[in-house]
Protein backbone atom coordinates (compact mmCIF):
# COMPACT_ATOMS: atom_id res chain seq x y z
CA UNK A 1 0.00 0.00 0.00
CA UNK A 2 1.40 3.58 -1.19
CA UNK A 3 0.87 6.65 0.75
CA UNK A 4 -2.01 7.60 -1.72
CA UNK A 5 -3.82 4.70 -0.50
CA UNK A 6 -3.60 4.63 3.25
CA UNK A 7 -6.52 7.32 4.04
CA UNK A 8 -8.10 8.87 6.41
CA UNK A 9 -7.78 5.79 9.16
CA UNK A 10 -3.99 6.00 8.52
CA UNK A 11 -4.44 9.68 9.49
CA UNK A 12 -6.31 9.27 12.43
CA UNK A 13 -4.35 6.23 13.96
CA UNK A 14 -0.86 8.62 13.53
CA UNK A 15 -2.43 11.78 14.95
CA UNK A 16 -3.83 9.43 18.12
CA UNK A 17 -0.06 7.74 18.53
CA UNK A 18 1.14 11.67 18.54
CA UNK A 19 -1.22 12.37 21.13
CA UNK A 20 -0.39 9.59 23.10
CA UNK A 21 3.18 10.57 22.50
CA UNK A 22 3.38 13.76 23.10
CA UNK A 23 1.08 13.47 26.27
CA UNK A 24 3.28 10.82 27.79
CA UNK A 25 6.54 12.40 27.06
CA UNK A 26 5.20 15.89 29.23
CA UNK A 27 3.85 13.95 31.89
CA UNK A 28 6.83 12.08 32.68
CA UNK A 29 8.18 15.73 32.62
CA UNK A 30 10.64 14.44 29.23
CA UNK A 31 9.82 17.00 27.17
CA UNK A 32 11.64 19.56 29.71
CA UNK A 33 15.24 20.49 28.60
CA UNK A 34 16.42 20.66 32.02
CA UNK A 35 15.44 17.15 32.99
CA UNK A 36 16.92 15.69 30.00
CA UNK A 37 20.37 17.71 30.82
CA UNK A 38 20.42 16.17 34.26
CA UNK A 39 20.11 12.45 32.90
CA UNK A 40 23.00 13.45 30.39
CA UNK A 41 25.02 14.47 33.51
CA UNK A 42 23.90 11.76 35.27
CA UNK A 43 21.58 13.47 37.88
CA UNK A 44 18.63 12.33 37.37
CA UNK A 45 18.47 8.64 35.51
CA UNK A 46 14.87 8.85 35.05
CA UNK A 47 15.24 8.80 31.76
CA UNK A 48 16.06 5.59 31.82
CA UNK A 49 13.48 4.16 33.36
CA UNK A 50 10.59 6.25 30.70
CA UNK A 51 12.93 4.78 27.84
CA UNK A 52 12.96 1.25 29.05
CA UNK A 53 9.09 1.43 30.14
CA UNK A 54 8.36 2.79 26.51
CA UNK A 55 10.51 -0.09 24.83
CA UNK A 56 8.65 -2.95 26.71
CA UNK A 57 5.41 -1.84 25.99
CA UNK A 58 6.91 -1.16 22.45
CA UNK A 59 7.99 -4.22 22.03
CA UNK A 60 5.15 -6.21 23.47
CA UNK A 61 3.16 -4.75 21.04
CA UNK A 62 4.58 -5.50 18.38
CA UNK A 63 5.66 -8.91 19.39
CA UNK A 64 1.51 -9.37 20.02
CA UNK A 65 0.89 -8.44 16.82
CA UNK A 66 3.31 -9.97 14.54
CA UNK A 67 1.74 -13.47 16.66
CA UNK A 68 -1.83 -12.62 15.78
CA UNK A 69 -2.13 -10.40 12.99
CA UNK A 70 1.07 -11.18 10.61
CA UNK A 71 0.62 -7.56 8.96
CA UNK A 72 0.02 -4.28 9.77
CA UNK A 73 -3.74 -3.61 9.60
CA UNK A 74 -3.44 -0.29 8.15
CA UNK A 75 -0.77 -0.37 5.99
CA UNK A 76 -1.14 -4.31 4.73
CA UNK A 77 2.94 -4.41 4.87
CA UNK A 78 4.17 -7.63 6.86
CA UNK A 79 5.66 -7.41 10.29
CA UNK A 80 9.34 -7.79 10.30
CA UNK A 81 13.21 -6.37 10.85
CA UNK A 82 14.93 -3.95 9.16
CA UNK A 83 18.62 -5.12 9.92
CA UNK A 84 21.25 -1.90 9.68
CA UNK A 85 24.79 -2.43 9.64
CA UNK A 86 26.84 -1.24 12.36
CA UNK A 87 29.60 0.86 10.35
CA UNK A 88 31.48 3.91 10.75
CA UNK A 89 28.31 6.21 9.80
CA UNK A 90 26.55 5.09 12.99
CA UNK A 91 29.17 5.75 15.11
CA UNK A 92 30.15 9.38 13.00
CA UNK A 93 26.03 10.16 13.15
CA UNK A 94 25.73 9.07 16.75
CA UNK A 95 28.00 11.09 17.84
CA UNK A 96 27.11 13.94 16.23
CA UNK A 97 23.25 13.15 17.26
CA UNK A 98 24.61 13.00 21.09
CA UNK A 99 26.57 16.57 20.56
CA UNK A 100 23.31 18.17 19.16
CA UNK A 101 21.31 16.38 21.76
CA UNK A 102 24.31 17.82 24.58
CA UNK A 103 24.05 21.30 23.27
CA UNK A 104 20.17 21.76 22.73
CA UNK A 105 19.02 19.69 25.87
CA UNK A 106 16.60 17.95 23.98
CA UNK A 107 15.96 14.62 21.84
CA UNK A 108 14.40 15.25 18.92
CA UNK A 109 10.84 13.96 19.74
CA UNK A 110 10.97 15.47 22.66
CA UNK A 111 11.38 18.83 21.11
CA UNK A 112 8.20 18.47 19.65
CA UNK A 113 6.34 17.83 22.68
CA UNK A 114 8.48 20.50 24.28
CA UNK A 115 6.46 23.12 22.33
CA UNK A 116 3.62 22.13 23.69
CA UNK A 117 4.51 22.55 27.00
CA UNK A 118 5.62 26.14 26.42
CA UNK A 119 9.20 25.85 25.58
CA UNK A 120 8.83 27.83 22.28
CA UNK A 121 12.77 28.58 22.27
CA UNK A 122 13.07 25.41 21.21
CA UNK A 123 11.84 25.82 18.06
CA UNK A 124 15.41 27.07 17.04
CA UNK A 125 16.91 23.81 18.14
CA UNK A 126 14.11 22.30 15.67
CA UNK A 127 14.71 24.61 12.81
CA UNK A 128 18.49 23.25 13.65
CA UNK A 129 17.72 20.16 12.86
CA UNK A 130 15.51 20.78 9.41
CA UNK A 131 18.38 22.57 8.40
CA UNK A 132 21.37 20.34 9.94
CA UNK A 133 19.45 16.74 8.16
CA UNK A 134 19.01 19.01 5.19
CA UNK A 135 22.62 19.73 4.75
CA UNK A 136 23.61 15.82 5.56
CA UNK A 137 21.17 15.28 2.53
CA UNK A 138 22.86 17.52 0.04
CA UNK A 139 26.46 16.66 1.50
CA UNK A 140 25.23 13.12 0.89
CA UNK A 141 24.27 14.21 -2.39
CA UNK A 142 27.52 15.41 -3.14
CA UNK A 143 29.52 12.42 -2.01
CA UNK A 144 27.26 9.93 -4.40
CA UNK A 145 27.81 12.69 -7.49
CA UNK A 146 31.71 12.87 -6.89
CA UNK A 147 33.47 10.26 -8.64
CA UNK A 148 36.24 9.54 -5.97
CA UNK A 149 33.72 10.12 -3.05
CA UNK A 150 30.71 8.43 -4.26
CA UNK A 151 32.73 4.79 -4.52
CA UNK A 152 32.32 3.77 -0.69
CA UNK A 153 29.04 3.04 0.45
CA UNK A 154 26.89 5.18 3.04
């Protein structure tokens, strides 16, 4: 199923998981810049424990439905991994994530729920990362057009 195809229940069932997002990540208080920079300093390890809470449920999930449903019901694409190779772009693009994340305060989904919580400077750490996945893009770009560069893959 294309993106044409997926409709208005598509819509609907994203818009309720951003709710649900978004309203979990303020109430555990992770959409606050200053919470997150005490887990990175290794204050406060809530973190932790919302991360690891969100992955079991996460993963319950989705172990429940690959048993019992064998494809996603709005989408029609089978359940299953996508495998990524652990190679030097990971590690580069990690630690430039973890800088970014360092600097701003803020994860990147959090940011969004951040807004909503009042935190509009943050939308300059968002418009940061538009423009910083933007420029990975073209420099991307770049390396695949240049013919000693674009040998190697990303």
């Amino acid at each position: 199923m294309n993106d044409d195809e997926r409709g208005l229940g598509f819509t609907l069932v994203v818009i309720l998981g951003g709710l649900i997002f978004g309203f979990g990540l303020a109430l555990s208080n992770m959409a606050r810049p200053e919470v997150v920079l005490d887990f990175l300093q290794f204050d406060d390890l809530g973190l932790v424990f919302v991360m690891g809470g969100a992955a079991v449920v996460t993963g319950t999930i989705f172990a429940l439905a690959e048993r019992f449903g064998g494809s996603a019901p709005l989408t029609g694409r089978a359940y299953g991994r996508r495998l990524k190779s652990f190679d030097k772009n990971v590690l580069i693009g990690g630690t430039i994530f973890g800088a970014g994340w360092g600097l701003s305060g803020i994860c990147p989904g959090a940011a969004y729920a951040s807004v909503g919580v009042g935190n509009y400077p943050i939308l300059i750490a968002i418009g940061g990362m538009f423009v910083g996945a933007y420029l990975q893009g073209l420099w991307r770009a770049w390396r695949a057009d240049s013919p000693t560069l674009g040998t190697s893959a990303d």
